[in-house]
Protein backbone atom coordinates (compact mmCIF):
# COMPACT_ATOMS: atom_id res chain seq x y z
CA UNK A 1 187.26 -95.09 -67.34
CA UNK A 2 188.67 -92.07 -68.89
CA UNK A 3 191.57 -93.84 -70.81
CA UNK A 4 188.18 -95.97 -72.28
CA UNK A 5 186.29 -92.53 -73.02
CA UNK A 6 189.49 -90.68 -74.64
CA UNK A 7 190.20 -93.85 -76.77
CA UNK A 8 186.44 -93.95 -78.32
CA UNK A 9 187.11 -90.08 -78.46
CA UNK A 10 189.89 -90.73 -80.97
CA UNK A 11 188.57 -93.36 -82.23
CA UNK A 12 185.31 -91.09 -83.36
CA UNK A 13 187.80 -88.50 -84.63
CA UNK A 14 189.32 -90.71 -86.99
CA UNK A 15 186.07 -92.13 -88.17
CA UNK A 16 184.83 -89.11 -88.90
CA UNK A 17 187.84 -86.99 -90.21
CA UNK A 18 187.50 -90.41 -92.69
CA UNK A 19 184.13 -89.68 -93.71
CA UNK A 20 184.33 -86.22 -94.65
CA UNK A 21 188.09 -86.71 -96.06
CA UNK A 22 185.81 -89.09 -98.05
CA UNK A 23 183.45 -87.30 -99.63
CA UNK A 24 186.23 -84.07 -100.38
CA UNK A 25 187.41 -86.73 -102.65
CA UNK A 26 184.38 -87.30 -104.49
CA UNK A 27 184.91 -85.27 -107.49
CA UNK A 28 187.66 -87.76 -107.99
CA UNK A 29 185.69 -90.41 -108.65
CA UNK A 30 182.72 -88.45 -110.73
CA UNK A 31 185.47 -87.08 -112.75
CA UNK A 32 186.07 -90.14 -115.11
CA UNK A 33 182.31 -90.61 -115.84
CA UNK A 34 182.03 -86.77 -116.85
CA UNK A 35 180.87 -88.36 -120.43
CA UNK A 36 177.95 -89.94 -118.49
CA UNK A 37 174.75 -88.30 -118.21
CA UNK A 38 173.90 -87.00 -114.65
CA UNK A 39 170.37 -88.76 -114.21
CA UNK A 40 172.18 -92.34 -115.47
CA UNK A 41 175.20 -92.17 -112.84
CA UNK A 42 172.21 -90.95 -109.95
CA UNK A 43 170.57 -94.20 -111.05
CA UNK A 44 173.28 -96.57 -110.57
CA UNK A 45 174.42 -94.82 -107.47
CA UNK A 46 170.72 -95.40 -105.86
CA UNK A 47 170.29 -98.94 -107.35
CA UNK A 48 173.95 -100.12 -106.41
CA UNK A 49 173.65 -98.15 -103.28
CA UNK A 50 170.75 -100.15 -102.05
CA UNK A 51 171.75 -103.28 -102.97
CA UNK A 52 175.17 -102.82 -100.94
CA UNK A 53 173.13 -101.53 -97.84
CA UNK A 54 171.19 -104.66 -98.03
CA UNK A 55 174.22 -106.98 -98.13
CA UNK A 56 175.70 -104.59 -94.83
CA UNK A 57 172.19 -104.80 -93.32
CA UNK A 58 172.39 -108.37 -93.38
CA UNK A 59 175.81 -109.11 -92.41
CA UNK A 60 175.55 -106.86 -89.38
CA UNK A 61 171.55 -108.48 -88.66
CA UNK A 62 170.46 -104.81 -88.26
CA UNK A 63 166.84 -105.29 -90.17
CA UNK A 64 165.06 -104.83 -87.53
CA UNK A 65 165.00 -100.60 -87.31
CA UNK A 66 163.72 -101.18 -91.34
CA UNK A 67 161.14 -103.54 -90.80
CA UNK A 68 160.02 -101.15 -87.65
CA UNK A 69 159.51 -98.11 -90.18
CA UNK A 70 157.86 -100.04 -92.66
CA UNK A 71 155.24 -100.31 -90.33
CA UNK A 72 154.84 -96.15 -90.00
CA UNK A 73 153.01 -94.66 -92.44
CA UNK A 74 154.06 -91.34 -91.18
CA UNK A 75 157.55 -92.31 -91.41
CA UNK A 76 157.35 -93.92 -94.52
CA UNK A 77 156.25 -90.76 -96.07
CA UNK A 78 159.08 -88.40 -94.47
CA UNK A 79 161.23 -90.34 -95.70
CA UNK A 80 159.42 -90.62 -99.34
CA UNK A 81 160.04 -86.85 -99.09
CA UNK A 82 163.57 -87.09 -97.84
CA UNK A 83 164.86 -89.65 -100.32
CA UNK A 84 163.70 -87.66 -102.87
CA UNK A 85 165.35 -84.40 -101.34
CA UNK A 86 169.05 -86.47 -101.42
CA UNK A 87 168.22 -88.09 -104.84
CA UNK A 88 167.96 -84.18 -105.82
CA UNK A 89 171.00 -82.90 -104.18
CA UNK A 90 172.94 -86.05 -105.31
CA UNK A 91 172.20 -85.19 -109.29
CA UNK A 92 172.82 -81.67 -108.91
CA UNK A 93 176.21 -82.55 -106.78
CA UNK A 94 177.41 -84.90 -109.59
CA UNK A 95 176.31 -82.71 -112.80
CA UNK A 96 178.56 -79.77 -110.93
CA UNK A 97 181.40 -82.18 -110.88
CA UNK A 98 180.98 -82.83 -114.01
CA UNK A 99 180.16 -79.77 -115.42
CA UNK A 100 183.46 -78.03 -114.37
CA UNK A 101 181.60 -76.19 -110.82
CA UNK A 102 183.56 -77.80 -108.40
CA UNK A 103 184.43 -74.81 -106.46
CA UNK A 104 180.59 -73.89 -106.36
CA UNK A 105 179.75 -77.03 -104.86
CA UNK A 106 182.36 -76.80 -102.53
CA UNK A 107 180.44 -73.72 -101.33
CA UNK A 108 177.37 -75.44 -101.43
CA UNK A 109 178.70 -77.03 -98.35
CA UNK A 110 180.43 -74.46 -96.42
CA UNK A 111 177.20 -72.72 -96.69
CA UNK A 112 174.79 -75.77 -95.52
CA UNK A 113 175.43 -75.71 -91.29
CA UNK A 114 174.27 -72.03 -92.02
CA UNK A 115 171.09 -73.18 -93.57
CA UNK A 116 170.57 -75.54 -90.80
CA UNK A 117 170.44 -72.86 -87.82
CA UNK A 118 168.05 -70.92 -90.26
CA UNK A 119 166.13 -73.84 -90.70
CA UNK A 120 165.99 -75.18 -87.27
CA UNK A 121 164.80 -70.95 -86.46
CA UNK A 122 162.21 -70.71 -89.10
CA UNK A 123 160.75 -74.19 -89.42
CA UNK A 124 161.14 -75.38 -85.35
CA UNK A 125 160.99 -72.44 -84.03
CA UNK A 126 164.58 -72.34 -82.22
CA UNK A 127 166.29 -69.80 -80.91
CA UNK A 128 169.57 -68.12 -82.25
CA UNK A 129 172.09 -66.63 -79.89
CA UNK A 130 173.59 -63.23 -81.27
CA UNK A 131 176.89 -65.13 -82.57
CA UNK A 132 174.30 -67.30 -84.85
CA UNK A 133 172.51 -64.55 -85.97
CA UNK A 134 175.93 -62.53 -86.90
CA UNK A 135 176.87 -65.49 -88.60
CA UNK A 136 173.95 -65.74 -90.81
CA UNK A 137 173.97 -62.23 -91.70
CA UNK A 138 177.79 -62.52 -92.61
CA UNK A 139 176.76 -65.90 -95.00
CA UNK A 140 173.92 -63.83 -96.74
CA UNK A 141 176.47 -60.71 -97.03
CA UNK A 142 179.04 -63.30 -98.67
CA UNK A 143 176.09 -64.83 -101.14
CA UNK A 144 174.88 -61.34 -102.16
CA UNK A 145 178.47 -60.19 -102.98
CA UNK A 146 179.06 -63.63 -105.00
CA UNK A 147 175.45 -62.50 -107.05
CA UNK A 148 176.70 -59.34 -107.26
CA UNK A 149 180.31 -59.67 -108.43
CA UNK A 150 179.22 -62.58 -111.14
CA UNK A 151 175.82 -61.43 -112.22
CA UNK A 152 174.74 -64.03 -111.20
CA UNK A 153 173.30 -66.46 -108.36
CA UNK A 154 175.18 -69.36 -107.11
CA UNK A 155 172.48 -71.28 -107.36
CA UNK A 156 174.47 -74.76 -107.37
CA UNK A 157 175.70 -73.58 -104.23
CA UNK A 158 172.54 -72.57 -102.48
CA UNK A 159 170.47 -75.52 -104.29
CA UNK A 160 172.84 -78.38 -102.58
CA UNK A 161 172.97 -75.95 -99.08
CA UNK A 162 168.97 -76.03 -99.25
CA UNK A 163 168.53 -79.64 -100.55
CA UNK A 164 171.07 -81.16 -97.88
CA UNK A 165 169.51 -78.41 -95.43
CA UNK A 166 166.16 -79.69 -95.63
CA UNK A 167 167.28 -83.39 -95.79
CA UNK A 168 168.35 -83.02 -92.51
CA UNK A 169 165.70 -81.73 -91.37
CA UNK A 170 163.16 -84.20 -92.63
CA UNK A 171 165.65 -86.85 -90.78
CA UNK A 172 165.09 -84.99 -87.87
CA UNK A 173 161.84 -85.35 -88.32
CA UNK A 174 161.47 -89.26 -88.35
CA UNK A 175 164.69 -90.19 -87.09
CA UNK A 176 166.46 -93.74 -87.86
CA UNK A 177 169.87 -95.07 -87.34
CA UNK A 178 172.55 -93.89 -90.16
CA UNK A 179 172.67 -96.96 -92.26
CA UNK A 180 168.35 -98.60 -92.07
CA UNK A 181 167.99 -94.84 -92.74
CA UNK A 182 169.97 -95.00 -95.83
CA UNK A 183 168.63 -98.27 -96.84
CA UNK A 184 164.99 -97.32 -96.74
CA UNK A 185 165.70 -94.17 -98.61
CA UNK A 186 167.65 -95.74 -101.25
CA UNK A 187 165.06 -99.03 -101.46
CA UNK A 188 162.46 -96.49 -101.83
CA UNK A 189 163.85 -94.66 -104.87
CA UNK A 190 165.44 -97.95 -106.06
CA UNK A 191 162.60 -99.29 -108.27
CA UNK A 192 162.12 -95.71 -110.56
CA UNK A 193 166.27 -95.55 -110.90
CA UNK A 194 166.27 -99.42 -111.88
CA UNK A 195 163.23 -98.67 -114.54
CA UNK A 196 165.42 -95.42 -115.78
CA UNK A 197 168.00 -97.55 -116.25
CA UNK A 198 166.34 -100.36 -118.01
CA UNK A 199 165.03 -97.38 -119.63
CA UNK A 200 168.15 -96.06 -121.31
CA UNK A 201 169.30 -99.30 -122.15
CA UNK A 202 166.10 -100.05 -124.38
CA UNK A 203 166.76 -96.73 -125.95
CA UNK A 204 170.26 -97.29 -127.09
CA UNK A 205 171.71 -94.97 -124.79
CA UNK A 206 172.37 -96.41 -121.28
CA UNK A 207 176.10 -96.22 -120.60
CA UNK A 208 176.46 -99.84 -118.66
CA UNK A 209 178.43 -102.01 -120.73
CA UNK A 210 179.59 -99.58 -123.33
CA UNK A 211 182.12 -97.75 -120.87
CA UNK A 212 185.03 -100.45 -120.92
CA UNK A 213 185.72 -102.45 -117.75
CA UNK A 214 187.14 -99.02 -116.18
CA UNK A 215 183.70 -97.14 -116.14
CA UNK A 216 181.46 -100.42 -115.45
CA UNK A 217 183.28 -100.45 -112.18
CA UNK A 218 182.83 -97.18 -111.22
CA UNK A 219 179.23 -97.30 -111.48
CA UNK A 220 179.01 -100.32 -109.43
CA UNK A 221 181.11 -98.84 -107.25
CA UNK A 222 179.14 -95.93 -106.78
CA UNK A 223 177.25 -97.95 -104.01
CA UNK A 224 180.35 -98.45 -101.82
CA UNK A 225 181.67 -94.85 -102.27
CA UNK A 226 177.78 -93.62 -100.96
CA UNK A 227 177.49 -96.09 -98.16
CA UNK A 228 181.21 -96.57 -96.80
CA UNK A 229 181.68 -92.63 -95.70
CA UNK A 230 177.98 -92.94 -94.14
CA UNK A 231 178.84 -95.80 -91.90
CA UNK A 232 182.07 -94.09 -90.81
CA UNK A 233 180.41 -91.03 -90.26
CA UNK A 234 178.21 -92.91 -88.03
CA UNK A 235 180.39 -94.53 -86.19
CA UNK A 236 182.46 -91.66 -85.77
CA UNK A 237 179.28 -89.30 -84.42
CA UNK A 238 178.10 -91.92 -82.06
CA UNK A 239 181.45 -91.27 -80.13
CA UNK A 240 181.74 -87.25 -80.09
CA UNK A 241 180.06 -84.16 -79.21
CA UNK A 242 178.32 -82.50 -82.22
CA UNK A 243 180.12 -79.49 -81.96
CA UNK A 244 183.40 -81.41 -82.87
CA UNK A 245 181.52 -82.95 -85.44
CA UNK A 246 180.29 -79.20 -87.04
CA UNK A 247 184.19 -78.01 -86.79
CA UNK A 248 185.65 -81.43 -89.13
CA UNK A 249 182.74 -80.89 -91.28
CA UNK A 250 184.75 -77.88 -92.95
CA UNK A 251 187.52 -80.63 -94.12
CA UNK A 252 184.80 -81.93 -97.05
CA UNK A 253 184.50 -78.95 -98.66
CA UNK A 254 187.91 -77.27 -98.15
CA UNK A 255 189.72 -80.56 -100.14
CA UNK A 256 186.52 -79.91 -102.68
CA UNK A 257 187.67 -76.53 -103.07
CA UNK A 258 191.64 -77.61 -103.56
CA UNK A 259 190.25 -79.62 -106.12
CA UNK A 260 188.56 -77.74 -108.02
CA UNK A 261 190.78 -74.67 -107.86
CA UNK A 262 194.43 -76.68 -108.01
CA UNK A 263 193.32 -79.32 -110.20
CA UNK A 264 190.68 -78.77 -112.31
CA UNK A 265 192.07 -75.02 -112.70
CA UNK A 266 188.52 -73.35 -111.62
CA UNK A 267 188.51 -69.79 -111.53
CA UNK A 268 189.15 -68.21 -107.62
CA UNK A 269 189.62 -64.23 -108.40
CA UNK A 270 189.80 -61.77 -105.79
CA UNK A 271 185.66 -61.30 -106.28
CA UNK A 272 185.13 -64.46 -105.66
CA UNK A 273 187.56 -64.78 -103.00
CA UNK A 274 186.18 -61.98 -101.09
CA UNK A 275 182.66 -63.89 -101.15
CA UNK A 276 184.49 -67.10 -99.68
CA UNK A 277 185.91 -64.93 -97.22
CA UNK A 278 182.67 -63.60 -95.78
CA UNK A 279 181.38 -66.89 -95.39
CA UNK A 280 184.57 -68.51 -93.80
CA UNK A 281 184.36 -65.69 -91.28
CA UNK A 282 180.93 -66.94 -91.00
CA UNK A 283 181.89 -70.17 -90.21
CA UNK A 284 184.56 -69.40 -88.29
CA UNK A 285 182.26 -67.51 -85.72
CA UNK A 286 179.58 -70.44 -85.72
CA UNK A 287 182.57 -73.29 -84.63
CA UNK A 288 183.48 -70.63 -82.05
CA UNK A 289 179.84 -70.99 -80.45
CA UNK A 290 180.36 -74.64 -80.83
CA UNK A 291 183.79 -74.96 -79.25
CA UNK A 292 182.93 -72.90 -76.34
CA UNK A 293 179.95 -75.09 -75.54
CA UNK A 294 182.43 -77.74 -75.59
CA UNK A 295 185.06 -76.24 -73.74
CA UNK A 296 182.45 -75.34 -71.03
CA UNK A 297 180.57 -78.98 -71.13
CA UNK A 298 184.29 -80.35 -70.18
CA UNK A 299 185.36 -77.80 -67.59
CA UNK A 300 182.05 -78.21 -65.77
CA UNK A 301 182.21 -80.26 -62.81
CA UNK A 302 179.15 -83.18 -63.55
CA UNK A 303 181.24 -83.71 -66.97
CA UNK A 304 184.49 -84.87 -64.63
């Protein structure tokens, strides 16, 4: 039994270290389309995205969680709200890429498990231990420095912290299984990105077919890249505990921020450094909560 349960334990490591190994890489692949407006390469990410989910739903016969939500009005509309919440933080995400703010972003998502525990206090009402609260305050001491030291918010940072933030939350809200949660989101914003699309295209400037091969298949492709990293992540979560989940989170944004500092040659003074710093000490103090949960969930004796 516990040679099965450590084998799905590593199994759910690699899935997930996958995932968010993933989406560090993203700026890699938003990179070559930097000559693509924002809004067009959102569009064909949701309209590709939901026609791959489709194909996946029905190869792995999993319509059934859909067709059950479909039938919620109250569900429907959370996740009306939350689709349009990712759409958001997807456009904003890829216009940083492309826009030369990849270290920004990167912070974006250092910050975000931050934003959650102030979320989950202010909107459901839970509690934070001291180490959460330190935490916090050590985040908002590491934003105000970044405002103060540029002149200037970091408001791609805080906007994809909040959007991804409050995504979460609405999925909290009306939960659903990782991939019929992706698929109604995406089906629902699917028919306004298809009629932006055929949109452009009337007007002359819709990029599809005037990219070369090269940039065709990137677009198309940006519906594997979304939904690939989601199913891992899945599969991955479904087999650990979430606090080893929140401490490989950090891998996402720390290749984001190799990226953008070692090869797109993004500014990282001591200023802004110092900023990081505050918040990594942040972090570093929230996995420590998390880890000794864990540690004490495995030393107990009904966990044996």
């Amino acid at each position: 039994m516990s040679v099965s349960s450590s084998d799905g334990a590593g199994r759910g490591v690699l899935y997930t270290v996958g995932a968010f190994v993933c989406w560090g890489l993203f700026p890699l692949y938003w990179k070559p389309l930097h000559e693509v407006p924002a809004l067009q390469i959102l569009c064909h990410r949701i309209v590709w995205s939901a026609l791959f989910v489709a194909l996946v739903l029905t190869a792995l016969r999993q319509w059934g969680d859909l067709r059950a939500a479909l039938r919620q009005p109250r569900q429907l509309g959370i996740f009306a709200l939350s689709s349009t919440v990712l759409s958001l933080n997807w456009l904003i995400y890829i216009w940083a890429v492309n826009a030369g703010h990849v270290v920004e972003a990167s912070l974006g998502y250092f910050i975000n498990p931050l934003v959650n525990v102030l979320l989950g206090r202010l909107v459901l009402s839970e509690r934070l231990s001291r180490p959460q609260r330190l935490a916090v305050a050590l985040a908002a001491a590491g934003v105000a420095w970044l405002t103060l030291s540029a002149g200037a918010l970091p408001w791609i940072a805080l906007s994809l912290a909040a959007t991804f933030g409050l995504y979460g939350l609405l999925r909290k809200m009306a939960p659903l299984p990782s991939l019929p949660g992706l698929a109604l989101e995406t089906f629902l914003m699917s028919p306004l990105a298809l009629a932006a699309l055929l949109w452009f295209a009337w007007r002359g400037d819709g990029a599809f077919g005037h990219l070369g091969w090269q940039g065709d298949v990137l677009l198309v492709g940006a519906g594997v890249v979304t939904a690939v990293p989601l199913l891992m992540f899945a599969a991955g979560a479904r087999r650990l505990k979430l606090a080893t989940v929140g401490v490989i989170q950090y891998i996402g944004p720390s290749i984001q921020l190799a990226l953008g500092v070692l090869l797109y040659g993004e500014p990282f003074g001591p200023d802004r450094a110092l900023g990081f710093a505050l918040i990594w000490a942040a972090l570093l103090l929230y996995s420590a909560v998390g880890l000794r949960g864990l540690w004490r969930g495995r030393r107990s004796p009904a966990s044996v």
